[in-house]
Protein backbone atom coordinates (compact mmCIF):
# COMPACT_ATOMS: atom_id res chain seq x y z
CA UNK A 1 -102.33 105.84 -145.89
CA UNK A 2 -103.10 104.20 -142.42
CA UNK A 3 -106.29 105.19 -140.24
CA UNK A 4 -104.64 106.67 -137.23
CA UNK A 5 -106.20 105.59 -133.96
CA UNK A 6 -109.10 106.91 -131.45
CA UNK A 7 -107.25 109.03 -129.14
CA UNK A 8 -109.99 109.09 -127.25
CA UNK A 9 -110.46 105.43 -126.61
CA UNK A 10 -110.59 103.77 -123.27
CA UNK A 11 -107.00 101.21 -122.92
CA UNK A 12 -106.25 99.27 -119.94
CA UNK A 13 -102.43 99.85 -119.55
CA UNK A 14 -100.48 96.83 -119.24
CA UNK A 15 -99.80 95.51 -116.10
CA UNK A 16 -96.46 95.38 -114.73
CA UNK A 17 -94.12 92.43 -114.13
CA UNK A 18 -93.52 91.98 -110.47
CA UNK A 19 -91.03 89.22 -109.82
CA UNK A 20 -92.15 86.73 -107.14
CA UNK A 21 -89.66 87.57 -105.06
CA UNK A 22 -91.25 90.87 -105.37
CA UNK A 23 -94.61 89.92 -105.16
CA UNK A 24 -93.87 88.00 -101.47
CA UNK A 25 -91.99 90.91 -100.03
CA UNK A 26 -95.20 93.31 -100.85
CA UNK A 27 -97.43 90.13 -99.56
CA UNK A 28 -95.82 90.31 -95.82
CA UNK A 29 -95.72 93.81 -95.70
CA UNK A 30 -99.33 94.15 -96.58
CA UNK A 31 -100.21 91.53 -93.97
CA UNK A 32 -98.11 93.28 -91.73
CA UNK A 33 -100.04 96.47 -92.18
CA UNK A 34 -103.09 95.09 -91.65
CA UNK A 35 -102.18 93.04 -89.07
CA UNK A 36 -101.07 96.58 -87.23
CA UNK A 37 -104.89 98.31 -87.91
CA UNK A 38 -106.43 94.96 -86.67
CA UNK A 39 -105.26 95.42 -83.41
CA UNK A 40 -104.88 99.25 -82.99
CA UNK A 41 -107.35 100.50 -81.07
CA UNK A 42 -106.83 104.06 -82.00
CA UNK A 43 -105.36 104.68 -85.81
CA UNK A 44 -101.67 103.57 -86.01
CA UNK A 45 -100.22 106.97 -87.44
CA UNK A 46 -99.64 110.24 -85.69
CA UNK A 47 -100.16 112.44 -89.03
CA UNK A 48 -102.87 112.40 -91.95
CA UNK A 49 -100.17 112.85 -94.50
CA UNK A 50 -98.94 109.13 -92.65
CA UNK A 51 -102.16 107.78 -92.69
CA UNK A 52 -103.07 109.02 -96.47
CA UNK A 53 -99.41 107.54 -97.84
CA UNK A 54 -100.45 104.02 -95.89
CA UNK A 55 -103.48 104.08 -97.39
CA UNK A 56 -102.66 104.74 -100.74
CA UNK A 57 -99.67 101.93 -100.38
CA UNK A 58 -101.86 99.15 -99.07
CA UNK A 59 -104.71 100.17 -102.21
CA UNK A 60 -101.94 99.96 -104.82
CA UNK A 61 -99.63 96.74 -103.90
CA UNK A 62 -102.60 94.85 -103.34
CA UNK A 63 -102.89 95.25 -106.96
CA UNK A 64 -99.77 93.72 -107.96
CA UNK A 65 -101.21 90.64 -105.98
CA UNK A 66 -103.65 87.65 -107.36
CA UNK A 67 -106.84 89.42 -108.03
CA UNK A 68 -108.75 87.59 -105.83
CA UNK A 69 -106.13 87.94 -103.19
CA UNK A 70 -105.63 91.63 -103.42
CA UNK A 71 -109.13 92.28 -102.58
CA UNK A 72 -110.11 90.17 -99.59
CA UNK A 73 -106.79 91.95 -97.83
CA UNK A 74 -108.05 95.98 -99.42
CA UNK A 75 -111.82 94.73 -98.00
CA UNK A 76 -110.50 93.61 -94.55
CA UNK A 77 -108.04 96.66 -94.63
CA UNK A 78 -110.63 99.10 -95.36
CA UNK A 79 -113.28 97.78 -92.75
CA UNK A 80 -110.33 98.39 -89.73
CA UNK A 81 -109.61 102.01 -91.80
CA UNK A 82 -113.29 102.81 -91.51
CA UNK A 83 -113.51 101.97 -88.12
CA UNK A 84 -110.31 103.67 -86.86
CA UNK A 85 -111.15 106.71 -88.77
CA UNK A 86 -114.43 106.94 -86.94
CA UNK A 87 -112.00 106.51 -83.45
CA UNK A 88 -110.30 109.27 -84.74
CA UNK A 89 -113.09 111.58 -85.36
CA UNK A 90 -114.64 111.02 -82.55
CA UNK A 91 -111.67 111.63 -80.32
CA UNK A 92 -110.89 114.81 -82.36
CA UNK A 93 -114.61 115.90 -81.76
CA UNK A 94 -114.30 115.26 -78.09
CA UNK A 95 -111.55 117.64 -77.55
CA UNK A 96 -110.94 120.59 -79.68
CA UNK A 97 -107.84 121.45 -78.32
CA UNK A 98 -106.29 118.75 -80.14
CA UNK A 99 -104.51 119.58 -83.13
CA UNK A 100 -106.47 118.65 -86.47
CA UNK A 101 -109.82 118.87 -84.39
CA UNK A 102 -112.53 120.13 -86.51
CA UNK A 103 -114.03 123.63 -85.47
């Protein structure tokens, strides 16, 4: 009779095969992207539902790049995030007649 497995047991899922042709395509658009929040001065996207969905696209292609790679671009990414979030808030706060201002 075999043993069956821990269920419970933490397993790293494999990780996917991205062809290089792949893997350059998701490159340029994530240095596209962040060449776009390096220069905004306010945050690029009209809409949080925008802004979440570019988020969340930038964290998880820069996985399917080089390690090392992948998180020098999410690090520089998320420093221009954090500081056009904190545009963003503070234009919101200004002016509560703008929609998504906080009461």
């Amino acid at each position: 009779m075999k043993a069956q497995g821990d269920l419970f047991a933490a397993t790293t899922p494999p990780a996917p095969h991205v062809t290089d042709d792949a893997v350059a395509l998701l490159r340029a658009r994530l240095h596209a992207t962040l060449d776009l929040v390096r220069a905004a001065e306010d945050m690029p996207w009209d809409d949080h539902l925008t802004i979440i969905r570019q988020d969340n696209a930038f964290r998880y292609a820069k996985d399917l790049l080089p390690p090392e790679e992948g998180a020098a671009l999410w690090a520089e990414f998320d420093v221009h995030m954090d500081r056009l979030y904190a545009v963003m808030n503070a234009r919101l706060a200004a002016d509560p007649s703008l929609p998504d201002a906080p009461d």
